[in-house]
Protein backbone atom coordinates (compact mmCIF):
# COMPACT_ATOMS: atom_id res chain seq x y z
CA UNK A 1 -155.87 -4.53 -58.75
CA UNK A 2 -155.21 -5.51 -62.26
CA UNK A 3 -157.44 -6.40 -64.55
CA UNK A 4 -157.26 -9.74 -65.77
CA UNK A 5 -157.35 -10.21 -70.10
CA UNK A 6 -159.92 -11.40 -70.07
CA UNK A 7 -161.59 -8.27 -69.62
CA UNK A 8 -160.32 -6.96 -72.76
CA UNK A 9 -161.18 -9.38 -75.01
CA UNK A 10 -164.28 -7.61 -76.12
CA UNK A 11 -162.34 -4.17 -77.36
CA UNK A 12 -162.93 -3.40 -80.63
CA UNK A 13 -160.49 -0.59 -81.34
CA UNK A 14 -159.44 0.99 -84.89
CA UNK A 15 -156.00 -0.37 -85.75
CA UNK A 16 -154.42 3.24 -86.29
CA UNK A 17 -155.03 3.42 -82.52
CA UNK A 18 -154.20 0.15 -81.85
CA UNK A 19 -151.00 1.25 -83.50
CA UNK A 20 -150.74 4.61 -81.85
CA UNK A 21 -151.10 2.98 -78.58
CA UNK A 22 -148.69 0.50 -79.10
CA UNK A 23 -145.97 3.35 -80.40
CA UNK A 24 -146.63 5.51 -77.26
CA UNK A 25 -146.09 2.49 -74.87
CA UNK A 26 -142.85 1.26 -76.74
CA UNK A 27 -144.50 -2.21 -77.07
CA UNK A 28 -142.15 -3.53 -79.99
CA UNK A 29 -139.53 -2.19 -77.75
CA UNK A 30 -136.89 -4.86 -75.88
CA UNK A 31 -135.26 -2.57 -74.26
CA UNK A 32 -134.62 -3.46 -70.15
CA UNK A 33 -134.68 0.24 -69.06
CA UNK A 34 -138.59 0.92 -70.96
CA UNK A 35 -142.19 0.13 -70.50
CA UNK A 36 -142.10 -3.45 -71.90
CA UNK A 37 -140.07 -4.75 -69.53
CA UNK A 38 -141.36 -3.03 -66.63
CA UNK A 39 -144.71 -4.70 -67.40
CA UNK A 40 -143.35 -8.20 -68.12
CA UNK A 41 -141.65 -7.56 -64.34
CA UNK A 42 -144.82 -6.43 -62.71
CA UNK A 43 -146.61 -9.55 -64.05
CA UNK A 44 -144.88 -11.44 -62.22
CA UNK A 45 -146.16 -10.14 -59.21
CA UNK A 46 -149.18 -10.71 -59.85
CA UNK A 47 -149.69 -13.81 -62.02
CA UNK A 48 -147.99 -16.60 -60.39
CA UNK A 49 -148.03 -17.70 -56.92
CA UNK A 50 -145.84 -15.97 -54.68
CA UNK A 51 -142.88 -19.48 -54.63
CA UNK A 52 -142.90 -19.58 -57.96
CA UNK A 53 -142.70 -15.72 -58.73
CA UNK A 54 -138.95 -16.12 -56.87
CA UNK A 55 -138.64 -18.62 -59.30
CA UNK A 56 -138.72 -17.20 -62.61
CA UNK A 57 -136.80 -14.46 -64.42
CA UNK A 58 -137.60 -12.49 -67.56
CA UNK A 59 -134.71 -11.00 -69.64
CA UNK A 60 -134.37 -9.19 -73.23
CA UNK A 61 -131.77 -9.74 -75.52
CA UNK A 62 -131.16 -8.79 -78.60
CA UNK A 63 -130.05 -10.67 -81.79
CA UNK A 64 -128.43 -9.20 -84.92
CA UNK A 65 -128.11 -12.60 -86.99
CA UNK A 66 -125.95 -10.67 -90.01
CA UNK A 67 -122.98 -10.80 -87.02
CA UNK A 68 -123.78 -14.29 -85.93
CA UNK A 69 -123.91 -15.80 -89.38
CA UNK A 70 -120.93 -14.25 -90.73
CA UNK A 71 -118.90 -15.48 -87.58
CA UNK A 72 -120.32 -18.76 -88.74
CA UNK A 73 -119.01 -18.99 -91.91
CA UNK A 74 -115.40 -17.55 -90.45
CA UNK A 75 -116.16 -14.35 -91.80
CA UNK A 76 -115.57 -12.23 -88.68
CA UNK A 77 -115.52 -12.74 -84.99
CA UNK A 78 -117.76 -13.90 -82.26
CA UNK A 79 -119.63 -10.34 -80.68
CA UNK A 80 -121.06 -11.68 -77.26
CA UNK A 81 -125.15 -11.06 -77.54
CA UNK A 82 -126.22 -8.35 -75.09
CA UNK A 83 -128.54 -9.02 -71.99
CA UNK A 84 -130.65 -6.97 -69.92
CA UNK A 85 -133.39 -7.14 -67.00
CA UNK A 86 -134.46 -4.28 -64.67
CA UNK A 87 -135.40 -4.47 -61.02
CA UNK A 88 -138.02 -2.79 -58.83
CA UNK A 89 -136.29 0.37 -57.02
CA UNK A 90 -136.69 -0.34 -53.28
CA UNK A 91 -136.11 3.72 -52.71
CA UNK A 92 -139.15 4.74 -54.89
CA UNK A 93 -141.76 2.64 -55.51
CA UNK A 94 -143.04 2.56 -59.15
CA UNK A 95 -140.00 2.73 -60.50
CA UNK A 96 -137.00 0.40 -62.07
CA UNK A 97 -133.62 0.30 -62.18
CA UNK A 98 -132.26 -1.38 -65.63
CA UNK A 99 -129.08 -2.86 -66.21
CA UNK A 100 -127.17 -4.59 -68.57
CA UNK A 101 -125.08 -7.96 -67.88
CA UNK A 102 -121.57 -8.07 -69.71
CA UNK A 103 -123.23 -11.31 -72.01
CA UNK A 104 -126.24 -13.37 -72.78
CA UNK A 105 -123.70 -16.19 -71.52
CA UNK A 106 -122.72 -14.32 -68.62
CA UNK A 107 -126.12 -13.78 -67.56
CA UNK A 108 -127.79 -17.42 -68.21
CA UNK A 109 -124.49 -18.53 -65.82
CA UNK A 110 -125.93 -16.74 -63.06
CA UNK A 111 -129.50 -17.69 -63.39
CA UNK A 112 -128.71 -21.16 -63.84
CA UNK A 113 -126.29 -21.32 -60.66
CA UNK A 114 -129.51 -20.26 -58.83
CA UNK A 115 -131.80 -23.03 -60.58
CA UNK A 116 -133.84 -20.22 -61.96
CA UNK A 117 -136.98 -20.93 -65.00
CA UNK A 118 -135.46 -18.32 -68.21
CA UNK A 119 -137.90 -16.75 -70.48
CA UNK A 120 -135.86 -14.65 -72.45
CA UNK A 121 -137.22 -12.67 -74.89
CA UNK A 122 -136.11 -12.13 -78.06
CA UNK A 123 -135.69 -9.37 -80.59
CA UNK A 124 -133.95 -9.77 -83.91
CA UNK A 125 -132.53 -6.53 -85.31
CA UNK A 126 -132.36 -7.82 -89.07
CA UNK A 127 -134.23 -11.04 -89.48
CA UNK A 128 -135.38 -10.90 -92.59
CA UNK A 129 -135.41 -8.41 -96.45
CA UNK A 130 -138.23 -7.31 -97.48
CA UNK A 131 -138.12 -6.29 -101.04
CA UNK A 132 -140.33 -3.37 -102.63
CA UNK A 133 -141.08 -2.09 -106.13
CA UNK A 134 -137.92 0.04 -106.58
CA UNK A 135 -135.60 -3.00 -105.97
CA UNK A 136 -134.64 -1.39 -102.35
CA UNK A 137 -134.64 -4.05 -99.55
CA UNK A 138 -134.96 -3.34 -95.97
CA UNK A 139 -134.25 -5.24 -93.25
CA UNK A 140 -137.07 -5.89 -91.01
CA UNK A 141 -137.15 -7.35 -87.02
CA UNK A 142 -138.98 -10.12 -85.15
CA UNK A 143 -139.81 -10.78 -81.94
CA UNK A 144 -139.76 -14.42 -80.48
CA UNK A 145 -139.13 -16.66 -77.43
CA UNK A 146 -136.90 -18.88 -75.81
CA UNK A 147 -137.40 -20.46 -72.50
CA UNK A 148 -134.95 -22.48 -70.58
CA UNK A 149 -136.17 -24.93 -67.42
CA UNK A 150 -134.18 -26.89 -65.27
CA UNK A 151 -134.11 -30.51 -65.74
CA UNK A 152 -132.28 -32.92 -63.48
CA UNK A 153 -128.40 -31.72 -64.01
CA UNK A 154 -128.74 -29.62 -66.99
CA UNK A 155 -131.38 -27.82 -68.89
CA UNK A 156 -133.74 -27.94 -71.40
CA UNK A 157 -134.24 -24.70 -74.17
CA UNK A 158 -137.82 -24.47 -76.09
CA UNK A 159 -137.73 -22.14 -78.77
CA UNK A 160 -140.88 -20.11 -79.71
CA UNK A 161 -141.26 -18.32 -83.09
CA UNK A 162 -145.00 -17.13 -84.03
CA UNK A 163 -144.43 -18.54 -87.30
CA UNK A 164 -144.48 -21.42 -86.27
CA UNK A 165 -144.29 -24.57 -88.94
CA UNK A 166 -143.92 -21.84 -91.94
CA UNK A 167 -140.51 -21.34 -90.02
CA UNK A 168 -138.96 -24.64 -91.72
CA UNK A 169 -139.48 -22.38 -95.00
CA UNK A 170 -137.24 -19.77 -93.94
CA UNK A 171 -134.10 -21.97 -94.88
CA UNK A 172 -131.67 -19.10 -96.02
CA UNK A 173 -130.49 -15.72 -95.24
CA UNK A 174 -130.12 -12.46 -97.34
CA UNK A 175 -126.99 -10.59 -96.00
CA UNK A 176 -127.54 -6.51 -96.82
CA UNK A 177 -125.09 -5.31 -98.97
CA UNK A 178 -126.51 -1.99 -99.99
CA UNK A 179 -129.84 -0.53 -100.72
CA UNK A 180 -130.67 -2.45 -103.37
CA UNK A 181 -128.44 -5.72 -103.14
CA UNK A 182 -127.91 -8.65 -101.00
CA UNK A 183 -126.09 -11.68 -100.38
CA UNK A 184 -128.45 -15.01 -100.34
CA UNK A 185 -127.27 -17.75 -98.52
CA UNK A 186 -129.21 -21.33 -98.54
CA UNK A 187 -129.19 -23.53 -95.37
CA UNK A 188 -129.91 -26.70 -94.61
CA UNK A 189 -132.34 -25.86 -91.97
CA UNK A 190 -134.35 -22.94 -91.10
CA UNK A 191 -132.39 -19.55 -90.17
CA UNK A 192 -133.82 -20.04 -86.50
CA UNK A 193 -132.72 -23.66 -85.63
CA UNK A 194 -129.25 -22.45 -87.52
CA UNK A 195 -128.46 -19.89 -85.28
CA UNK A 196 -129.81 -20.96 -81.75
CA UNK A 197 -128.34 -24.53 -82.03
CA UNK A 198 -125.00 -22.73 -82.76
CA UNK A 199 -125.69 -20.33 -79.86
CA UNK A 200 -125.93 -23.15 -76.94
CA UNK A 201 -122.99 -25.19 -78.74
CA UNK A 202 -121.39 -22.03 -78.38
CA UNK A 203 -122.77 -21.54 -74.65
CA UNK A 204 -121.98 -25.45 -74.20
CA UNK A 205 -117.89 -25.36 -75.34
CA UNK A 206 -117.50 -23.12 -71.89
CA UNK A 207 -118.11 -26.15 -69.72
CA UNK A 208 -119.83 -23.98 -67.47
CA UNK A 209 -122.99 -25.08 -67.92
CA UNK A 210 -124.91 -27.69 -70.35
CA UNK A 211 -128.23 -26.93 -72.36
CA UNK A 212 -129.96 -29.16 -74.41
CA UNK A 213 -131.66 -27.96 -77.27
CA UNK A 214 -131.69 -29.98 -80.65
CA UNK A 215 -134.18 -27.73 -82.97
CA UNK A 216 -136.59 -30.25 -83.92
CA UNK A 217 -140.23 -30.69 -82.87
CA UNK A 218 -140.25 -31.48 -79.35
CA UNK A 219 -138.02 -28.15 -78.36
CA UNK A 220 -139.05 -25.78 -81.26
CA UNK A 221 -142.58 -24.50 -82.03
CA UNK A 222 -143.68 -25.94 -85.60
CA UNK A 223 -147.50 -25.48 -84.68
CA UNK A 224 -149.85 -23.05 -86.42
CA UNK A 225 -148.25 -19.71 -88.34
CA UNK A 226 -150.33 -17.66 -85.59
CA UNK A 227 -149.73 -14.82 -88.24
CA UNK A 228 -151.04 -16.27 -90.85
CA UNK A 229 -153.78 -12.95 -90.62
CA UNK A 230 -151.25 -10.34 -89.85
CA UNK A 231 -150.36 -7.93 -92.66
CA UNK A 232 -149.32 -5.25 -90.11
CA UNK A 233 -146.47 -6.80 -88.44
CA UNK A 234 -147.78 -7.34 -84.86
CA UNK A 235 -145.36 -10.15 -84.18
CA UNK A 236 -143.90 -8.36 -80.97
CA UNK A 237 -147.31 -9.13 -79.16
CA UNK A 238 -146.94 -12.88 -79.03
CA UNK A 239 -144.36 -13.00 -77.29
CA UNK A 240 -146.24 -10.93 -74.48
CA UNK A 241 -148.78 -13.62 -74.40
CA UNK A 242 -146.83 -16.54 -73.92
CA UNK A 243 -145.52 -15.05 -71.08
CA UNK A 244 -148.49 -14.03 -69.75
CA UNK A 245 -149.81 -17.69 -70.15
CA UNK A 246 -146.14 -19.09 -68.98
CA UNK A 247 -146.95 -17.11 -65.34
CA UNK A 248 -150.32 -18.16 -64.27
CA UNK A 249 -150.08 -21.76 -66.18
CA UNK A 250 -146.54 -23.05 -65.47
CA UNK A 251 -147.40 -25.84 -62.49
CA UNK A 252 -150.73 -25.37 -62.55
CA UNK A 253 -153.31 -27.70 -64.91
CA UNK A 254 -156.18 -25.63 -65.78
CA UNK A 255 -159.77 -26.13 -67.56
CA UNK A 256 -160.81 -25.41 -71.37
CA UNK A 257 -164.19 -26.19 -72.36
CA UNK A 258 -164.27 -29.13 -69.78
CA UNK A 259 -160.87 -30.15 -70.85
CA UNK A 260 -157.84 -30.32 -68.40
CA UNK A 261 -154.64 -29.09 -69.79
CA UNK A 262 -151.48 -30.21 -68.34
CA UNK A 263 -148.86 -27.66 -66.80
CA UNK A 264 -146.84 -25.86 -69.05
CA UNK A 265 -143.95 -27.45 -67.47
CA UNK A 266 -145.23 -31.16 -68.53
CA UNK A 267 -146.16 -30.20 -71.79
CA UNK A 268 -142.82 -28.52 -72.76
CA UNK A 269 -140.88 -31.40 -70.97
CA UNK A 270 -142.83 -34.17 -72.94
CA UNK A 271 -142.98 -32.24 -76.18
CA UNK A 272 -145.79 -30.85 -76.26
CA UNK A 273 -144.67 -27.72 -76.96
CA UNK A 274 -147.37 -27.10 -80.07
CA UNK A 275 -150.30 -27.73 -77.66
CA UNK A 276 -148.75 -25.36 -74.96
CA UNK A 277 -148.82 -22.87 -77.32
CA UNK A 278 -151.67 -23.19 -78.99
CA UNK A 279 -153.40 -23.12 -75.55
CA UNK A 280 -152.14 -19.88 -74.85
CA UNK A 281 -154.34 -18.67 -77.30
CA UNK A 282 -158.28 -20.06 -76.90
CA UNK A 283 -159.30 -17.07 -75.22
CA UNK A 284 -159.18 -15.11 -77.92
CA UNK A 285 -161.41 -16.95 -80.23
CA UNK A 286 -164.00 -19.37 -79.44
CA UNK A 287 -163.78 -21.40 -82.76
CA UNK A 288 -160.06 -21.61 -81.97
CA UNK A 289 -161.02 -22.70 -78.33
CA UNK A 290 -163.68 -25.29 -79.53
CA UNK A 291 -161.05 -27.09 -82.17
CA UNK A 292 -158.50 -26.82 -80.12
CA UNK A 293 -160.67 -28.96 -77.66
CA UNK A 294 -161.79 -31.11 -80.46
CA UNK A 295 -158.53 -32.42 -81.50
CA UNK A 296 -157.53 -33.43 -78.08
CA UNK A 297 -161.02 -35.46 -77.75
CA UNK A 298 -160.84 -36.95 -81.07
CA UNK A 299 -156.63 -37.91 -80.52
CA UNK A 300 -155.78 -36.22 -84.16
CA UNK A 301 -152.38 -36.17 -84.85
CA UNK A 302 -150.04 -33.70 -84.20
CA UNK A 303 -150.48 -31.85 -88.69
CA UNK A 304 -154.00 -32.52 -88.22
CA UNK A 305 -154.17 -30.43 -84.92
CA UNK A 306 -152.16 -27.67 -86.75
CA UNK A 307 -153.93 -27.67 -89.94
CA UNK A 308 -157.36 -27.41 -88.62
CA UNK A 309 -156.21 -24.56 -86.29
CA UNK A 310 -154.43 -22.81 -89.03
CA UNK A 311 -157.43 -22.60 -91.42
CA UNK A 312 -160.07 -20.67 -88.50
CA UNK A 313 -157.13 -18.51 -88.94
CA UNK A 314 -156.92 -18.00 -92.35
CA UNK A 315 -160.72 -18.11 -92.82
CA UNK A 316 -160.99 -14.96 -90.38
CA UNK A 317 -158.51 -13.42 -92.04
CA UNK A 318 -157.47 -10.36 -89.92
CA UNK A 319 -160.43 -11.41 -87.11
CA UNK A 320 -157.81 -13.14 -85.05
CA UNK A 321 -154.55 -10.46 -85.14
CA UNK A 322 -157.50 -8.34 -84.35
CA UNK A 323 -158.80 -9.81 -81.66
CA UNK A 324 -155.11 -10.62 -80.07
CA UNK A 325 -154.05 -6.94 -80.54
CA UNK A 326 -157.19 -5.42 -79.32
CA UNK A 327 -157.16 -7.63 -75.88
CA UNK A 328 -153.36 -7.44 -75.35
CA UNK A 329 -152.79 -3.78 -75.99
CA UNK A 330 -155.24 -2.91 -73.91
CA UNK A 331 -154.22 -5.23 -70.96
CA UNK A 332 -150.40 -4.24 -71.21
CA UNK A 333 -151.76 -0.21 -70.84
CA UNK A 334 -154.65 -0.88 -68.35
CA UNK A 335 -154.71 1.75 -65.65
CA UNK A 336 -153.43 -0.70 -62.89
CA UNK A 337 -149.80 -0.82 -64.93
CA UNK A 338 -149.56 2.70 -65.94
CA UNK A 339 -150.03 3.79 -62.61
CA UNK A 340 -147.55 1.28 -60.85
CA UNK A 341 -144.74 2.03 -63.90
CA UNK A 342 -143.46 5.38 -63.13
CA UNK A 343 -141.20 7.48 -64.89
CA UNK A 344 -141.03 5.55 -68.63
């Protein structure tokens, strides 16, 4: 049986070997034929009851924004975003079978023919330059989330990025152009918003299917920058939680510190989407927990919530990252899924 995270949350590992372990398992890896994904499937046998485990589907994808953009500004063409997912191998248990869909598109047509809940997971090959002493610029990636629910005759998209409100500040792009030079473009939104609103308008002109996602506060996460302690770029773990929390919590309510929390699937559908996600992370820190609480007793409003949850961040400095990577890392390479993942 698998240990639940609980159980973790008390590991106090070095982060070289938080790092180490995280390298040897692939974990920043969105691959469908690896570890990662294997895990992500196997939760789902075990998290959620055994309806809505038929239910849901998890899926990586990957993003490489420098080809989106530049078919936005008529610069190139439209390359279809790849898909993947992996199923259990009936013939040998303990092992997966991955495989790739011909689109993103291609592969949210399916789902949604079935009425299926998306959680697609998201990596983006070059989200960002980071500059260094020498001038050079490198382009580094990002891990985030986007989950799509059915909603009467079409559906709804909530977009997750860890960075939460400090994501309206990323309004512009830096296109590579060699080592040492880049292109800067300025947008009138943040470089998230930009490209997923163009991606289901996109999605939307095939008449297929309709989504409804409109980048402002009630579908997209503008909570608390949960890395505001992070200096070792551990972004590809959040995404691990919030589906972890998405699987157990999505129609049920639940209990924190005497305080019932809606389902996940009321929350996102009402806008809550800031308090779902803060939620997913009180049991990592009780002064976290006990504000989190707090604001919902006391009915602060929606920047009050976020600020006072942002500073116990900032005031632990790298307490918090530490506490998430410790309990994580060591759930996602417990014994129970090492065991039951063969052959990665």
């Amino acid at each position: 049986m698998a240990q639940p995270l609980k159980t973790f949350l008390k590991e106090k590992r070095k982060l070289a070997e938080l790092f180490a372990t995280a390298e040897k398992y692939g974990l920043n890896i969105g691959d469908c034929d690896s570890y990662p994904h294997h895990v992500c499937q196997e939760m789902i046998n075990i998290l959620p009851s055994k309806h809505f485990s038929k239910l849901i589907e998890v899926v990586e994808t990957t993003f490489v924004y420098s080809e989106i953009i530049r078919h936005m500004e008529g610069n190139g063409p439209f390359i279809p975003v790849e898909a993947g997912q992996s199923e259990c191998n009936t013939k040998k248990e303990g092992t997966y079978i991955g495989f790739l869909w011909m689109s993103l598109f291609y592969c949210l047509d399916y789902m949604i023919s079935m009425k299926k809940i998306i959680f697609l997971r998201i990596g983006i090959q070059d989200y960002g330059a980071d500059k260094f002493k020498d001038k050079k610029s490198e382009m580094t990636a990002h891990g985030t989330v986007a989950i799509l629910i059915p909603n009467g005759n079409t559906y709804k998209m909530f977009y997750i990025n860890s960075h939460g409100q400090d994501m309206v500040t990323t309004n512009f792009y830096d296109f590579p152009l060699t080592r040492t030079r880049d292109r800067h473009i300025t947008l009138n939104e943040s470089v998230d918003t930009y490209v997923m609103k163009f991606l289901v308008e996109k999605y939307n002109e095939r008449l297929v299917y309709s989504i409804e996602f409109n980048g402002d506060k009630q579908d997209t996460y503008l909570g608390v920058n949960l890395q505001s302690g992070d200096r070792h770029g551990l972004c590809y773990l959040f995404p691990y939680i919030i589906w972890h929390c998405f699987c157990k919590n999505y129609n049920k309510t639940r209990e924190i510190n005497e305080v019932t929390i809606p389902t996940i699937r009321k929350m996102l559908l009402s806008g809550n989407i800031n308090r779902f996600v803060h939620s997913c992370f009180t049991d990592f820190d009780d002064k976290f927990a006990e504000k989190f609480v707090e604001n919902i007793r006391e009915f602060r409003s929606k920047q009050k919530c976020i600020d006072t949850l942002e500073n116990i961040i900032i005031k632990g400095d790298t307490r918090f990252i530490k506490k998430v990577g410790n309990a994580t890392i060591g759930y996602l390479t417990q014994a129970y899924f090492t065991k039951k993942i063969k052959g990665t």
